[in-house]
C-alpha atoms as a PDB file:
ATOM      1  CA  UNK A   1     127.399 120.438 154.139  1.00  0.00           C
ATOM      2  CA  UNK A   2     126.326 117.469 151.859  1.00  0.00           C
ATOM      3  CA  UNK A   3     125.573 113.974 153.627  1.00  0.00           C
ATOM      4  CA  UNK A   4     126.816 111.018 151.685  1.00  0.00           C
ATOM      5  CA  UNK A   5     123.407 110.250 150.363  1.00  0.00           C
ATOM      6  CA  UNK A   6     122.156 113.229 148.397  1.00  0.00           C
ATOM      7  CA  UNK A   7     122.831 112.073 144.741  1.00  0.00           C
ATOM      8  CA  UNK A   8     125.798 114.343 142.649  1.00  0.00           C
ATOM      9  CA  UNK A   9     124.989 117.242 140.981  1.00  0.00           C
ATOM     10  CA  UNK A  10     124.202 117.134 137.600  1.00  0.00           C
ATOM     11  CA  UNK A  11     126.560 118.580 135.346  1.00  0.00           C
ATOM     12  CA  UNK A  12     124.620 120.531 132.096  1.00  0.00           C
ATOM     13  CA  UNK A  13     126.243 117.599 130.156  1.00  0.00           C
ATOM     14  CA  UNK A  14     124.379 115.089 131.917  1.00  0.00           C
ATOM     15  CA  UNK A  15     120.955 116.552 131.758  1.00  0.00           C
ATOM     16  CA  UNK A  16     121.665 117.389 127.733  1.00  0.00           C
ATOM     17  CA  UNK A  17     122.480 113.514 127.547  1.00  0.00           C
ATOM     18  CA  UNK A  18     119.702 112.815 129.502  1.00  0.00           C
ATOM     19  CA  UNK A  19     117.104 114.365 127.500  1.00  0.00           C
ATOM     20  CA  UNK A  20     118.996 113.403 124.009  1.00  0.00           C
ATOM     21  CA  UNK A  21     118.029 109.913 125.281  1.00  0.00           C
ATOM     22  CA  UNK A  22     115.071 110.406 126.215  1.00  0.00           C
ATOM     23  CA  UNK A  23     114.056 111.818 122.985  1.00  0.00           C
ATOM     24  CA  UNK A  24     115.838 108.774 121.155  1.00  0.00           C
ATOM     25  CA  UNK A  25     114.099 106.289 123.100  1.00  0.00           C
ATOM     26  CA  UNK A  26     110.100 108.381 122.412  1.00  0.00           C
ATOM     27  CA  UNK A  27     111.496 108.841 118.867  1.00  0.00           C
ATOM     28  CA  UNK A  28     112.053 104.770 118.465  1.00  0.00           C
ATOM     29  CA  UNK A  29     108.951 103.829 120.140  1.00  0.00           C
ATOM     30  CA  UNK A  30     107.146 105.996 117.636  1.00  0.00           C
ATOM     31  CA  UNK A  31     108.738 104.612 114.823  1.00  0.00           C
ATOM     32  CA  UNK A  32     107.656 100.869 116.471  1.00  0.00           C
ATOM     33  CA  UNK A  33     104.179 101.722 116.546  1.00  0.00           C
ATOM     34  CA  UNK A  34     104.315 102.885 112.920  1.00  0.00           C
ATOM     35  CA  UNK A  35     105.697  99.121 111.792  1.00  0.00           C
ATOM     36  CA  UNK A  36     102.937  97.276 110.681  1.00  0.00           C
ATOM     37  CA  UNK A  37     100.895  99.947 108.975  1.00  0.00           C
ATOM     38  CA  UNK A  38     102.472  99.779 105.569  1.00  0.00           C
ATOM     39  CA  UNK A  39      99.615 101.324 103.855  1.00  0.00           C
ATOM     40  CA  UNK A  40      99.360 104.231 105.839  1.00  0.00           C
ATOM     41  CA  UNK A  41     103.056 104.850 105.960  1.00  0.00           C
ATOM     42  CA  UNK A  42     103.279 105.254 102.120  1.00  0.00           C
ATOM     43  CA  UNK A  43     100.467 107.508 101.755  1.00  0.00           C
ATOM     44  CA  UNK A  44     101.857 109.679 104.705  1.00  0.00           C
ATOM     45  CA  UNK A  45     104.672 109.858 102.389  1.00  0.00           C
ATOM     46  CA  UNK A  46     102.854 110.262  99.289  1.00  0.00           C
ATOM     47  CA  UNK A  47     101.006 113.052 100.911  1.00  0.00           C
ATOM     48  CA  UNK A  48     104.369 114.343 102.008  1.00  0.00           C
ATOM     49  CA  UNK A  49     105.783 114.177  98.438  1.00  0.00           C
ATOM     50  CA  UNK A  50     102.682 115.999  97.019  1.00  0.00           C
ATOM     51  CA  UNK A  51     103.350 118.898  99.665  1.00  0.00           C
ATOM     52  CA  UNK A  52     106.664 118.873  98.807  1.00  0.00           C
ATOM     53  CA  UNK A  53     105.702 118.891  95.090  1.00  0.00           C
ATOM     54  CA  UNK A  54     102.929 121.844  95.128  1.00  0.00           C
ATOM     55  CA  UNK A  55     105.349 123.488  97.357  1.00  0.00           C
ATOM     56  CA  UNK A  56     107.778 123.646  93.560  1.00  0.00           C
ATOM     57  CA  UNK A  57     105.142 124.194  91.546  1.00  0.00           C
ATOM     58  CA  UNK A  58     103.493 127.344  93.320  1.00  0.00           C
ATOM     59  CA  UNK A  59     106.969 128.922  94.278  1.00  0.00           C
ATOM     60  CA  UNK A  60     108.656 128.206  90.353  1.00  0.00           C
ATOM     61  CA  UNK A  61     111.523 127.142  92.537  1.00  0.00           C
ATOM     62  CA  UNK A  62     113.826 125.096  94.311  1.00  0.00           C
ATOM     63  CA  UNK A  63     114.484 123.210  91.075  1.00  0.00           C
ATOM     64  CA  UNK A  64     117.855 121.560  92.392  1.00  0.00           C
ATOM     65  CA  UNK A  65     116.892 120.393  95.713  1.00  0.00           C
ATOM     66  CA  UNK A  66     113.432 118.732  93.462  1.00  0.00           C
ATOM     67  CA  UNK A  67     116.068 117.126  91.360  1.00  0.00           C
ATOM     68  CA  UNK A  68     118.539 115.935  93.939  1.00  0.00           C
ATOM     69  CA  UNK A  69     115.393 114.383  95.982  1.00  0.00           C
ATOM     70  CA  UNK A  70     114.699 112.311  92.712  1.00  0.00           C
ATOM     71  CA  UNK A  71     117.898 111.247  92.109  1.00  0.00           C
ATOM     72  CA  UNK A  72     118.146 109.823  95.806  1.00  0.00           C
ATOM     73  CA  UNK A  73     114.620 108.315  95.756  1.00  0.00           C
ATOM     74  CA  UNK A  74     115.755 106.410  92.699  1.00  0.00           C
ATOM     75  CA  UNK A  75     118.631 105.351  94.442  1.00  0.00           C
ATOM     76  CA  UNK A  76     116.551 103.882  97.003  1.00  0.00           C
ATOM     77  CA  UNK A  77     114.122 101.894  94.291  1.00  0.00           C
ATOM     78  CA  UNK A  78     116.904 100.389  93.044  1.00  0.00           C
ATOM     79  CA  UNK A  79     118.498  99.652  96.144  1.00  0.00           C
ATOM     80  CA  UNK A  80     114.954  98.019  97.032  1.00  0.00           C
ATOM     81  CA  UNK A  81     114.225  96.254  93.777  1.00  0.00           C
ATOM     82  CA  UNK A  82     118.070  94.379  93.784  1.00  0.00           C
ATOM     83  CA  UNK A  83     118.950  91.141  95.628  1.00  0.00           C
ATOM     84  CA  UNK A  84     121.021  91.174  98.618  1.00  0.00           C
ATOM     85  CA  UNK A  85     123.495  88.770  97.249  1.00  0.00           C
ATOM     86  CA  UNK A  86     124.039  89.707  93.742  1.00  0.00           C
ATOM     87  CA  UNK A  87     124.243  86.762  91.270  1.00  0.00           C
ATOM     88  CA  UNK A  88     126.442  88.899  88.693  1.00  0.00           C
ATOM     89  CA  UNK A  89     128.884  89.731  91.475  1.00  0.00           C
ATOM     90  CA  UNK A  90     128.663  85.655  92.326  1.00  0.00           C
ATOM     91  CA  UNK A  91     129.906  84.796  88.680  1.00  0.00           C
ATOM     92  CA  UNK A  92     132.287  87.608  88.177  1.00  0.00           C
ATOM     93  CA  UNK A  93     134.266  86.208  91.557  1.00  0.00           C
ATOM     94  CA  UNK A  94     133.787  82.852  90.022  1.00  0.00           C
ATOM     95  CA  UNK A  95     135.317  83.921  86.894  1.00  0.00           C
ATOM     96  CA  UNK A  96     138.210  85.832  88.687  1.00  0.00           C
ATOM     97  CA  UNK A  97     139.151  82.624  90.374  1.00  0.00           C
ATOM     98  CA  UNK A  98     138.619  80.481  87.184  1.00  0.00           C
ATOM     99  CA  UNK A  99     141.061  82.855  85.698  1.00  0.00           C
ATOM    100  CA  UNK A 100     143.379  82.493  88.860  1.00  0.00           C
ATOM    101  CA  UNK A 101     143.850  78.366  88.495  1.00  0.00           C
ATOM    102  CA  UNK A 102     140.806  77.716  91.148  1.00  0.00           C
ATOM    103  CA  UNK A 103     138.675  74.402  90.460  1.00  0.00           C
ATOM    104  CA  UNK A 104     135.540  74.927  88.459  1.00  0.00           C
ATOM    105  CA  UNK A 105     134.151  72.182  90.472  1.00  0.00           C
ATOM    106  CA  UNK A 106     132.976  75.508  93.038  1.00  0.00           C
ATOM    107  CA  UNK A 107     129.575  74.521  94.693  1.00  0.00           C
ATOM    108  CA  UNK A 108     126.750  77.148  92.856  1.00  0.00           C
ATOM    109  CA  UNK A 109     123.627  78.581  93.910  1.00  0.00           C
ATOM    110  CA  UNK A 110     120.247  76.803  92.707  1.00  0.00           C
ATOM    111  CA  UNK A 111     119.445  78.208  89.099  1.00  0.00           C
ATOM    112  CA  UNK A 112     117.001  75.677  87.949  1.00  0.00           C
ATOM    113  CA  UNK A 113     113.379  74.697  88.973  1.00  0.00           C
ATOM    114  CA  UNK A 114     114.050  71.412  90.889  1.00  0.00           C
ATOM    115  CA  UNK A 115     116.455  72.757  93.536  1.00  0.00           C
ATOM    116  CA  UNK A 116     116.169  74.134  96.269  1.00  0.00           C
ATOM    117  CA  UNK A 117     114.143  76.865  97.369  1.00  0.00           C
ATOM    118  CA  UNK A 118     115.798  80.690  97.198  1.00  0.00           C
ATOM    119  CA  UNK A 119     113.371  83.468  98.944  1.00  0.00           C
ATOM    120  CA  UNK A 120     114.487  87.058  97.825  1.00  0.00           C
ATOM    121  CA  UNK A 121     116.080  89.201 100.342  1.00  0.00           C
ATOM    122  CA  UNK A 122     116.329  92.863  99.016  1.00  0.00           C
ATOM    123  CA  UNK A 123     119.360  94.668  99.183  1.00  0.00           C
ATOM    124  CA  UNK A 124     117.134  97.406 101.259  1.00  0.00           C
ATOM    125  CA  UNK A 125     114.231  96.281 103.266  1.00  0.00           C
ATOM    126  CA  UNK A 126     111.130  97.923 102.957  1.00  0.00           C
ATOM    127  CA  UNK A 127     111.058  99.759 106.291  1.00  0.00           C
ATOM    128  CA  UNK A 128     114.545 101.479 105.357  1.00  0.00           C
ATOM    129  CA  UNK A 129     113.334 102.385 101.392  1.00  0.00           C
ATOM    130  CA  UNK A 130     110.316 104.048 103.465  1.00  0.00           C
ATOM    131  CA  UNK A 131     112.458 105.875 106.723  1.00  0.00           C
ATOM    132  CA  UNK A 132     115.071 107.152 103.983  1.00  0.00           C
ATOM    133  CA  UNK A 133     112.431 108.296 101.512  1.00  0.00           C
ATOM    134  CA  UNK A 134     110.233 110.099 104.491  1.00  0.00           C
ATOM    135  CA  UNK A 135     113.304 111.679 106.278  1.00  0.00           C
ATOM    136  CA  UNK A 136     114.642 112.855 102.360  1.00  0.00           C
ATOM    137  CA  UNK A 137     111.793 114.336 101.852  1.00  0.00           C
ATOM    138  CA  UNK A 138     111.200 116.327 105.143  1.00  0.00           C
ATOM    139  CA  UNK A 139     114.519 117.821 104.364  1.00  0.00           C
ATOM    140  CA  UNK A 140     113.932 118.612 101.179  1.00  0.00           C
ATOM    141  CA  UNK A 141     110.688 120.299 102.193  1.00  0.00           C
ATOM    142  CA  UNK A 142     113.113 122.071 104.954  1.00  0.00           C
ATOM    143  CA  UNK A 143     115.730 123.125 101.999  1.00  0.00           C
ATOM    144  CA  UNK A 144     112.611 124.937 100.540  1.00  0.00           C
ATOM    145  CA  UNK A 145     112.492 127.291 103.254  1.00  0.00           C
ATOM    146  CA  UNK A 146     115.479 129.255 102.673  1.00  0.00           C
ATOM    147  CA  UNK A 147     116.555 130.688  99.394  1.00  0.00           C
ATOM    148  CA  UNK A 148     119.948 129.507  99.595  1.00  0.00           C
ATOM    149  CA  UNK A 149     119.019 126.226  97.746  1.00  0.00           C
ATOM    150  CA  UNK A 150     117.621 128.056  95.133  1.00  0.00           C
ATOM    151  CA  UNK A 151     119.527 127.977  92.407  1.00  0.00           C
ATOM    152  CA  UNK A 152     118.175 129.333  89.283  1.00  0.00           C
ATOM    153  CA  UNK A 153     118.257 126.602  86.826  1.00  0.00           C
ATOM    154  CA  UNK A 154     116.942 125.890  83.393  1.00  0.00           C
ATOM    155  CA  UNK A 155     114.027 123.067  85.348  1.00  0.00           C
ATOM    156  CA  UNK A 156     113.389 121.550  81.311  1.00  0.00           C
ATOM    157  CA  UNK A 157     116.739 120.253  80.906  1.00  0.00           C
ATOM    158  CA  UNK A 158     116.855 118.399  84.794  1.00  0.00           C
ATOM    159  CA  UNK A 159     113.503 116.611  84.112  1.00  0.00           C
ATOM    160  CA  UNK A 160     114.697 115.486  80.913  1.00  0.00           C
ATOM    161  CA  UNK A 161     118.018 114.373  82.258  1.00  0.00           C
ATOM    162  CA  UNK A 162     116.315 112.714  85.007  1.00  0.00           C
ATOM    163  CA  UNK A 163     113.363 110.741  82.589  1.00  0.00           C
ATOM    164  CA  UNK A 164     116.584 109.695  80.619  1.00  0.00           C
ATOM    165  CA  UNK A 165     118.295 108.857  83.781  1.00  0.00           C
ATOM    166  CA  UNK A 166     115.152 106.624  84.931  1.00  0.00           C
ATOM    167  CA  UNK A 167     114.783 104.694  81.179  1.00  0.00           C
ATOM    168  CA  UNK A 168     117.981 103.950  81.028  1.00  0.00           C
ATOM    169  CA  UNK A 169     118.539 102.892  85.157  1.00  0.00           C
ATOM    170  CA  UNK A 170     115.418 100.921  84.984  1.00  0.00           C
ATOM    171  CA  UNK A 171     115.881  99.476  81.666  1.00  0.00           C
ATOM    172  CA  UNK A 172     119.688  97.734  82.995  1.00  0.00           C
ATOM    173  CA  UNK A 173     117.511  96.735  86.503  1.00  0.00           C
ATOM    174  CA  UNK A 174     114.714  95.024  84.447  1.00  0.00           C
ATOM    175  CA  UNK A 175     117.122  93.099  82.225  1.00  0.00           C
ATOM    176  CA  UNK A 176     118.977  92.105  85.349  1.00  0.00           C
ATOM    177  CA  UNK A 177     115.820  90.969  86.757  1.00  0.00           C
ATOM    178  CA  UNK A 178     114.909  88.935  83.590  1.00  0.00           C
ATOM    179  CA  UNK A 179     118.900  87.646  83.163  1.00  0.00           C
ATOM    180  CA  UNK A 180     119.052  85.802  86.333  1.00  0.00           C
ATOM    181  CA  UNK A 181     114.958  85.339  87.000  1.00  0.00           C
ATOM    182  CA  UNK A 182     114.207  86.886  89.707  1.00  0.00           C
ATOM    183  CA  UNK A 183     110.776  89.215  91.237  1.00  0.00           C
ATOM    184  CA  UNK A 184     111.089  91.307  93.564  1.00  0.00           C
ATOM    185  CA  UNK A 185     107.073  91.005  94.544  1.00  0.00           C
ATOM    186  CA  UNK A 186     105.128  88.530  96.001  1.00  0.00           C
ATOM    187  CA  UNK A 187     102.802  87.970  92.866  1.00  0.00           C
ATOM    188  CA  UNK A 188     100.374  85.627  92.517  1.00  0.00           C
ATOM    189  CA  UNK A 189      98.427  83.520  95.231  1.00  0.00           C
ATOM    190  CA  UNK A 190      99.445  83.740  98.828  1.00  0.00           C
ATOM    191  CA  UNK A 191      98.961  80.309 100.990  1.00  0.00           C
ATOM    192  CA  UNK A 192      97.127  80.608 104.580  1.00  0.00           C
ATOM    193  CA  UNK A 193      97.273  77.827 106.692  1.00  0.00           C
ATOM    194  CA  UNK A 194      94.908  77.244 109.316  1.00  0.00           C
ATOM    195  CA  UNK A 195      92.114  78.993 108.236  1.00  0.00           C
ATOM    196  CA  UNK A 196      88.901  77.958 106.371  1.00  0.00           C
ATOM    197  CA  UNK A 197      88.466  78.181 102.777  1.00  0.00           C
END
């Protein structure tokens, strides 16, 4: 017979949940250490990318799952390079409540040089652009294992698609960028306080 004290048996459920957590938790601690090295994170996934690329190249292959990594990496750059807090989005709800019979008397974010200060918060942080970008392209170099995902496709059209694609993406972004005067980069000279000069 059992005594009271002997713990419950485990149930297979359990000990799958068990490990699943366990995994999760060495997983995030992983991804903690890897925080602060920015540099080395984006030529880990440089080097991935080039893998990934050669891997194309040498097989003539695998020409859709090349072009649907591109299109969701440029979703991510854009994502990164935008503002949280959109200032088109800001006047079009103006606007709309302009239109409506609202006051135009609305308090309105900074826009010139004396007010107040306005740091840039990206729409996606860096650490996500990076995460997304590495685990999208560890897939994709996954996809090129079986020949399922490749489709025969003319590869010339896609790449010019996608350089029009980029021009004309990155063309809108920049003249966003320029409309409402904003940089997504620290440029220019950094202060440090507290050290010597």
């Amino acid at each position: 017979m059992m005594s009271s004290d002997d713990p419950p048996a485990s149930t297979p459920f359990q000990s799958v949940q068990a490990s699943f957590s366990k995994f999760q938790r060495q997983y995030q601690q992983t991804l903690d250490r890897w925080t602060p090295h920015v540099l080395q994170r984006w030529l880990s996934t440089l080097g991935l990318l080039a893998v990934f690329m050669l891997r194309i190249v040498l097989s003539q292959g695998w020409y859709i799952v090349c072009y649907g990594l591109a299109i969701y990496l440029l979703n991510l750059l854009l994502a990164f390079l935008q503002p949280k807090f959109d200032p088109s989005l800001q006047d079009d709800l103006l606007a709309d409540e302009i239109e409506e019979g609202g006051s135009e008397e609305t308090p309105t974010l900074p826009s010139q040089r004396d007010d107040e200060f306005r740091p840039f918060v990206r729409r996606l942080p860096e650490w996500q652009f990076w995460l997304s970008a590495t685990r999208a392209t560890l897939i994709s170099i996954l996809c090129t294992t079986s020949e399922m995902f490749d489709v025969p496709v003319y590869w010339p059209i896609l790449v010019i698609y996608f350089c029009v694609l980029f021009a004309l993406t990155m063309r809108r972004q920049i003249q966003h960028m320029i409309k409402y005067k904003y940089i997504p980069f620290d440029i220019g000279r950094k202060a440090r306080y507290g050290g010597s000069k």
